[in-house]
Protein backbone atom coordinates (compact mmCIF):
# COMPACT_ATOMS: atom_id res chain seq x y z
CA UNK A 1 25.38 17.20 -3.13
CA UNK A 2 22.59 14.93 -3.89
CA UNK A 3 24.19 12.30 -2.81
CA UNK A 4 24.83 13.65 0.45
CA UNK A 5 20.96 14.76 0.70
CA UNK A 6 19.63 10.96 0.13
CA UNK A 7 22.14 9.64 2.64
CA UNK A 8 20.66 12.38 5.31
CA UNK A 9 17.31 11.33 4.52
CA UNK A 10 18.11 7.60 4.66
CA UNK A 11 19.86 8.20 8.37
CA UNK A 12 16.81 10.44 9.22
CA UNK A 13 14.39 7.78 8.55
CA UNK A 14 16.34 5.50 10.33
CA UNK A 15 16.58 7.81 13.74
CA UNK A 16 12.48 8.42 13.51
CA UNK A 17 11.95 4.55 12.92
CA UNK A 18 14.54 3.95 16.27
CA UNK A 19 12.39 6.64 18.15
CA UNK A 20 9.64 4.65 17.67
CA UNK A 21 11.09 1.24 18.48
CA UNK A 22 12.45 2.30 21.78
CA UNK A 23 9.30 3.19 22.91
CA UNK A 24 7.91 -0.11 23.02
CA UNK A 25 7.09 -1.09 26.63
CA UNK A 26 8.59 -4.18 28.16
CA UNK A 27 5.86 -6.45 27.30
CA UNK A 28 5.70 -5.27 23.69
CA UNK A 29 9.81 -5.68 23.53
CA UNK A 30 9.35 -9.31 24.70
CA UNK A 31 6.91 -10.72 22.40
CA UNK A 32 7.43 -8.44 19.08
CA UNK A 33 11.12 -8.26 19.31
CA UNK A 34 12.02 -11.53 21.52
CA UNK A 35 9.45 -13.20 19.76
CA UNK A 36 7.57 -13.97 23.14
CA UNK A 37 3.69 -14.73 23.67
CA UNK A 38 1.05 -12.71 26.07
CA UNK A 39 -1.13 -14.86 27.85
CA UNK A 40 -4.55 -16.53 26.20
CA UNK A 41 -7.51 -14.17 26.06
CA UNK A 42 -4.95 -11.22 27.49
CA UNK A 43 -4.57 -9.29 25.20
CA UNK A 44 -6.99 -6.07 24.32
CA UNK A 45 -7.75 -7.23 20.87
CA UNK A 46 -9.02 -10.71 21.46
CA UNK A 47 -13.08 -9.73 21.63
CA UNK A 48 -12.33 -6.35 19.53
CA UNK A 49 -14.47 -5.92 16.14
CA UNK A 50 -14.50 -2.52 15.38
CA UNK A 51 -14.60 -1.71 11.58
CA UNK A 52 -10.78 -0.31 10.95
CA UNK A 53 -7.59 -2.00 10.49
CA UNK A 54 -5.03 -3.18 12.22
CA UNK A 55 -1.58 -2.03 12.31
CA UNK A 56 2.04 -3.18 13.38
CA UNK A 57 2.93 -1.71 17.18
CA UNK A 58 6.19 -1.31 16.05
CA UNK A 59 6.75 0.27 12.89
CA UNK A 60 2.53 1.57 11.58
CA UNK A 61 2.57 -0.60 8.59
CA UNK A 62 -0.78 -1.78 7.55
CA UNK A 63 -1.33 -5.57 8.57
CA UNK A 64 -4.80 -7.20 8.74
CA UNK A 65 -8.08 -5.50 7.97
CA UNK A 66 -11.39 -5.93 10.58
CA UNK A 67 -13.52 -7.38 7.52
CA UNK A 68 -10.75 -10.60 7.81
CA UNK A 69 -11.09 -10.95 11.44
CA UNK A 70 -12.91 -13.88 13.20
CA UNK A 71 -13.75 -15.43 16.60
CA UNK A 72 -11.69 -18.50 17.40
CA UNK A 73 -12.48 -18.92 21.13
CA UNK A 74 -8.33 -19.57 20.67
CA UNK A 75 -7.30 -16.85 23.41
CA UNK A 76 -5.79 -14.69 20.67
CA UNK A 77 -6.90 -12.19 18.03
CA UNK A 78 -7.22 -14.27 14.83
CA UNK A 79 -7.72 -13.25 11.22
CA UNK A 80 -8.35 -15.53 7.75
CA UNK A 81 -6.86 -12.86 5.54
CA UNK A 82 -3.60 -10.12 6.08
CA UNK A 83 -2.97 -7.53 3.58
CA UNK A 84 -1.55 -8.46 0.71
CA UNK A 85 2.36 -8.09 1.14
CA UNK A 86 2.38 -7.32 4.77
CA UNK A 87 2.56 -10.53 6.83
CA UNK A 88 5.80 -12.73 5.82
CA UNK A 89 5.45 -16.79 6.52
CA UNK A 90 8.50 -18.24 8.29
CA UNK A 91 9.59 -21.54 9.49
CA UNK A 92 9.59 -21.66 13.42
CA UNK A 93 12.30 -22.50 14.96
CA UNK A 94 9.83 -25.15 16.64
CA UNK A 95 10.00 -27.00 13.73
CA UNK A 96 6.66 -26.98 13.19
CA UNK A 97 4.77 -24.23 13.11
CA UNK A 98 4.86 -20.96 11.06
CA UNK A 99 5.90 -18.02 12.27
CA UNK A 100 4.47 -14.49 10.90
CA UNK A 101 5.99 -11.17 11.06
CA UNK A 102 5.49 -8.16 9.92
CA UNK A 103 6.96 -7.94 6.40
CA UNK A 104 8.13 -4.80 6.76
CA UNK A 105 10.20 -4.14 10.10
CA UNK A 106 9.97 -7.88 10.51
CA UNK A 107 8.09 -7.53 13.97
CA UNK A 108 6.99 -10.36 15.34
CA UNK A 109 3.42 -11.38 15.33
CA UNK A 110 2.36 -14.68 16.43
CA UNK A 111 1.56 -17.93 13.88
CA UNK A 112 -0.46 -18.88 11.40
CA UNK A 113 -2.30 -22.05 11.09
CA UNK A 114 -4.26 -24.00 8.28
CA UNK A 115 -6.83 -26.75 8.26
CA UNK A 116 -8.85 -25.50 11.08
CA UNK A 117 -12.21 -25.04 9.14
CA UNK A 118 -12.63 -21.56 11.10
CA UNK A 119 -13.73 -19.90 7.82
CA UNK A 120 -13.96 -20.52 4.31
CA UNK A 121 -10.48 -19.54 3.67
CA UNK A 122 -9.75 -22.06 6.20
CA UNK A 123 -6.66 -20.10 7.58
CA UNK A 124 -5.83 -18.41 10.95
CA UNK A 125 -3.07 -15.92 11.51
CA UNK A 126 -3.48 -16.13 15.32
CA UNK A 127 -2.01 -12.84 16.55
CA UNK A 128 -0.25 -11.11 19.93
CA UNK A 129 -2.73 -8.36 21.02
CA UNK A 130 0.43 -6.64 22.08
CA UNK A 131 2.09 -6.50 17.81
CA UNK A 132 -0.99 -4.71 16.90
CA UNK A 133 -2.10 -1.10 17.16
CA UNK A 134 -5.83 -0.49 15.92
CA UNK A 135 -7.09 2.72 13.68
CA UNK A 136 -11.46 2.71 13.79
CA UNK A 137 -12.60 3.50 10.11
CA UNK A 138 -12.71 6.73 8.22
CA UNK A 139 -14.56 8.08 5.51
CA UNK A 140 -12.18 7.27 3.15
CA UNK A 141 -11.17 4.90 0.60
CA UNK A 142 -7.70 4.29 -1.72
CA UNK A 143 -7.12 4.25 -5.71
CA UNK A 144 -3.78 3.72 -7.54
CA UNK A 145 -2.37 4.71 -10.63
CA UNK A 146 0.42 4.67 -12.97
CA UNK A 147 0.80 7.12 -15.56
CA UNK A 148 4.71 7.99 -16.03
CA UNK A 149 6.68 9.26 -13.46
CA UNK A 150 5.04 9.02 -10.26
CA UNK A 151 6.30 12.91 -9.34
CA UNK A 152 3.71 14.32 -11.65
CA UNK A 153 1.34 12.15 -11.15
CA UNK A 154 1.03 12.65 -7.10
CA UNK A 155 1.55 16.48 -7.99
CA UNK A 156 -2.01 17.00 -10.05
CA UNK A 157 -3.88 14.48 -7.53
CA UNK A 158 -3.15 16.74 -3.94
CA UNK A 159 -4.62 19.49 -5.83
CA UNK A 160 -8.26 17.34 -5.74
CA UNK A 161 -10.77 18.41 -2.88
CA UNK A 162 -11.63 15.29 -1.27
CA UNK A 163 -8.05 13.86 -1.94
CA UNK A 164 -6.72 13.28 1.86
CA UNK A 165 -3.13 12.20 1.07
CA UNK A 166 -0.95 10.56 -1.50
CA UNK A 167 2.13 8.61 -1.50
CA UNK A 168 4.44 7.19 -4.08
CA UNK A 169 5.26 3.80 -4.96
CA UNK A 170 5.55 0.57 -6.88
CA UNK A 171 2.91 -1.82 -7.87
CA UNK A 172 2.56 -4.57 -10.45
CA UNK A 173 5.97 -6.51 -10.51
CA UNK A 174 7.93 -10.09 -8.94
CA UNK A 175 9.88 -9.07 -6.37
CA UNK A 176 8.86 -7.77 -2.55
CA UNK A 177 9.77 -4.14 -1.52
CA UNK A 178 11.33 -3.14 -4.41
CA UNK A 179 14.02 0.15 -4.52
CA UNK A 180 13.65 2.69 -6.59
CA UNK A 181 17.02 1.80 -8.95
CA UNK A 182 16.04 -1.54 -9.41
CA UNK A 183 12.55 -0.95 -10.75
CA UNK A 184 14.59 2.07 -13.49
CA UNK A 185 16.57 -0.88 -14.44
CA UNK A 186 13.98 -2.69 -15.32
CA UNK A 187 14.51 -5.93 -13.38
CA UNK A 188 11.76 -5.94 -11.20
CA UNK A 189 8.45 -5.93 -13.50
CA UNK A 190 7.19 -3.01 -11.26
CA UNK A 191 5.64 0.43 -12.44
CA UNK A 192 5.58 3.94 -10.64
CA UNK A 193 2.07 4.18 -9.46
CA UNK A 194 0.71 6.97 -7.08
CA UNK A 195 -1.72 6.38 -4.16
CA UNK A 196 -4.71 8.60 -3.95
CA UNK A 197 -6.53 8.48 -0.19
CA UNK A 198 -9.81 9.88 -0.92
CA UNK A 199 -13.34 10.75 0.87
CA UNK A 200 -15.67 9.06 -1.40
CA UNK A 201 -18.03 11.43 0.25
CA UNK A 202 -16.66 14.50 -1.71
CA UNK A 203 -15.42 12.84 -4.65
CA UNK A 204 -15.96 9.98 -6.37
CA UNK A 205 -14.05 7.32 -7.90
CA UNK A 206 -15.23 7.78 -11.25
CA UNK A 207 -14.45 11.67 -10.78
CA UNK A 208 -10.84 10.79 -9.76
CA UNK A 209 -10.34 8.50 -13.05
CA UNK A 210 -11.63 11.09 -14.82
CA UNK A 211 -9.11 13.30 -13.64
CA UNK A 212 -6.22 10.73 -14.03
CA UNK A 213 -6.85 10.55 -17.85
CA UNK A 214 -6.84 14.33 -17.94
CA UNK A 215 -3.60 14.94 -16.31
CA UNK A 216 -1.74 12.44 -18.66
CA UNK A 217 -1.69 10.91 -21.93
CA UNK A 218 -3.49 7.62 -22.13
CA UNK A 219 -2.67 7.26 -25.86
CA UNK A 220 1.31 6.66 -24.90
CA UNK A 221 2.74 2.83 -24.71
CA UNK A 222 5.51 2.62 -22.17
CA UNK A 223 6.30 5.92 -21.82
CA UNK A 224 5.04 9.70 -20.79
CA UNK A 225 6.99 12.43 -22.38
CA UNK A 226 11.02 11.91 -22.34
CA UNK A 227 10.36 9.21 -19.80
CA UNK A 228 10.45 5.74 -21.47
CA UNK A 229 10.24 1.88 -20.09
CA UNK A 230 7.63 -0.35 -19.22
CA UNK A 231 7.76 1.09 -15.58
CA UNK A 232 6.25 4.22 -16.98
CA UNK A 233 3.41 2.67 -18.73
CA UNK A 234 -0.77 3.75 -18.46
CA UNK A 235 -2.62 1.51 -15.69
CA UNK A 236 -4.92 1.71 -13.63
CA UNK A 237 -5.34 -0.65 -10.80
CA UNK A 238 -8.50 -1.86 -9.91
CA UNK A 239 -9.89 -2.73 -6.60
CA UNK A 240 -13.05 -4.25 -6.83
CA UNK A 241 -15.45 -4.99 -9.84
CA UNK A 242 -16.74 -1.63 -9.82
CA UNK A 243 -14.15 0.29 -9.97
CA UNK A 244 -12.93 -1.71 -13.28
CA UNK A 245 -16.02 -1.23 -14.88
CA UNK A 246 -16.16 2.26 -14.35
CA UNK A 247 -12.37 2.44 -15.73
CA UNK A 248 -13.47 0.57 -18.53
CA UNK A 249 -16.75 2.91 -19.17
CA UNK A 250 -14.40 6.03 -19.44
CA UNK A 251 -12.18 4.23 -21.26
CA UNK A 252 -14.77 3.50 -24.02
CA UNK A 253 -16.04 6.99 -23.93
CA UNK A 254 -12.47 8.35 -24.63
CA UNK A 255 -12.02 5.90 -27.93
CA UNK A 256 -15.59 6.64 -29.05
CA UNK A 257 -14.10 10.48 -28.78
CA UNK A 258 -11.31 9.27 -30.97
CA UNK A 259 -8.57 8.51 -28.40
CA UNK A 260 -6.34 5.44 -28.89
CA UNK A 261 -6.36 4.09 -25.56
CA UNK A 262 -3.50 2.30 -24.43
CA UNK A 263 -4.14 2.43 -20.68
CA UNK A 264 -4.50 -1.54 -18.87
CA UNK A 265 -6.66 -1.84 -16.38
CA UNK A 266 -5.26 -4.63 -14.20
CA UNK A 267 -6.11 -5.91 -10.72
CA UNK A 268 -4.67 -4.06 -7.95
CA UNK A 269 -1.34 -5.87 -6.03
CA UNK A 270 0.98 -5.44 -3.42
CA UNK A 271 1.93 -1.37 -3.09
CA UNK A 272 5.59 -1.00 -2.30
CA UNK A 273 5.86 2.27 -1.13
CA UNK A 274 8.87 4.55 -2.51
CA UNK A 275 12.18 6.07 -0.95
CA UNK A 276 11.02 9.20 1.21
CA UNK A 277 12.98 11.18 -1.08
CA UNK A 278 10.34 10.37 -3.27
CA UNK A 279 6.91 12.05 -1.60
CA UNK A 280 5.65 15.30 -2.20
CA UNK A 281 8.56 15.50 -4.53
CA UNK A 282 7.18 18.67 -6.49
CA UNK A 283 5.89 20.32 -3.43
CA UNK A 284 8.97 19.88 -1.92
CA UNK A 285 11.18 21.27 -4.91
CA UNK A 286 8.88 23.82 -5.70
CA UNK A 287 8.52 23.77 -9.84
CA UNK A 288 6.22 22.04 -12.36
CA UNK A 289 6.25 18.73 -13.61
CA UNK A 290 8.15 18.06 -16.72
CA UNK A 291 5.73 15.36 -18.63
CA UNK A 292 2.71 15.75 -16.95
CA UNK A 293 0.05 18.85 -17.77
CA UNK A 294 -4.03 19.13 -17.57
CA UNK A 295 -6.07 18.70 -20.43
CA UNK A 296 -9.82 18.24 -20.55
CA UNK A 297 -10.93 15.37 -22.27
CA UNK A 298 -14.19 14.79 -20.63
């Protein structure tokens, strides 16, 4: 029976993702999926610098942020920096250029180009107005963290106030876009994290990671409860400088309160997210978590 509910899901997904393909206008069809290109200075993004980010037209992943984008004079939008994990590099058939698509409906985008001396990453992903869609900036920012099984984890974090969404996922291993299976088996490097989309305006980072060493046990080494393996181990991933240091302020308060800490704090990487049969799991089943509880520590 399970087995029959994951393939339902899968073919689900793949109906909603079709939906949203075939409603791609000509234009869009010819460059993202024929790999065309809209004319120079065209396209509705080429003089747009809105603070936001910029998204795939065809399938809503997360591509290039505004803080990356630049002013070329080249005719096309044109960034020095994409997301980490969501622009893949590959040969043109040209023979000399590099193509980039969207890593994860491969979509594509346009080219990217090096040497230029644009910026001081001295790279530009020049990019089809028509492959992007645009969303302005919220107030709200994004933390991860791994602490077990990502079920229970998600669970105690959308009962926050200020917590906007959360999603499931992978983080921290070799290997692009992950499945869930291979990351149990171990082969991967990856570790269940959970995504927390906050509004730093009601609650704080430092009140979140507060939180996350409340609602499991930091003390554990690759493992939470019954569930053991690396991919179940204590991190948190950091985004910036200050969010490690704060990490690393509660952690010290926690071992000066006798706790043997065995939480990493490691630099935030590529976020895979998980199967949909994943989200919202314990919302969706309508029980408790099985390793995860609340326990005030601070």
């Amino acid at each position: 029976m399970k087995f029959v509910l994951i393939v339902l899901i899968l073919i689900l997904g793949v109906m909603i993702m079709n939906c949203k393909e075939n409603n791609l206008t000509e234009m869009e069809k010819y460059v993202i999926e024929k790999k065309g290109t809209e004319a120079p200075f065209s396209g509705k993004y080429v003089e747009h610098f809105e603070d936001g980010t910029y998204k795939c037209k065809k399938c809503g992943a997360e591509l290039f942020e505004s803080s990356g984008k630049f002013e070329s004079d080249c005719g096309w939008p044109s960034f020095d920096e994409a997301i980490a994990g969501a622009v893949k590099e590959i040969p043109d058939k040209d023979g000399y250029r590099t193509e980039i698509v969207c890593a994860n409906c491969g979509g594509h985008l346009g080219h990217v180009f090096t040497g230029e001396g644009f910026t001081d990453k001295n790279v530009r992903h020049c990019v089809n107005s028509v492959s992007l869609d645009f969303s302005a900036k919220t107030n709200e920012a994004k933390a991860y963290y791994a602490g077990g099984c990502f079920w229970g984890v998600e669970y105690y974090f959308q009962k926050l106030d200020g917590v906007k969404s959360t999603s499931v996922g992978f983080m921290g291993g070799k290997t692009e876009n992950p499945g869930y299976y291979e990351v149990v088996r171990g082969s991967t490097g990856h570790i269940e994290t959970t995504e927390v989309v906050y509004n730093p305006e009601v609650i704080s980072y430092e009140e979140l990671t507060k939180y996350f060493f409340e609602i499991h046990d930091p003390t554990q080494v690759d493992r939470q409860g019954p569930d053991i393996g690396e991919q179940y181990r204590s991190v948190v991933f950091y985004a910036t400088e200050q969010e490690k240091e704060t990490t690393l302020k509660l952690i010290d308060i926690l071992k000066k309160k006798g706790y043997s800490v065995a939480t990493v704090v490691q630099a935030a990487e590529p976020y895979y997210k998980a199967e949909n049969y994943h989200q919202d799991y314990y919302l969706k089943k309508g029980n408790l978590p099985y390793c995860h509880s609340y326990e005030k520590r601070f």
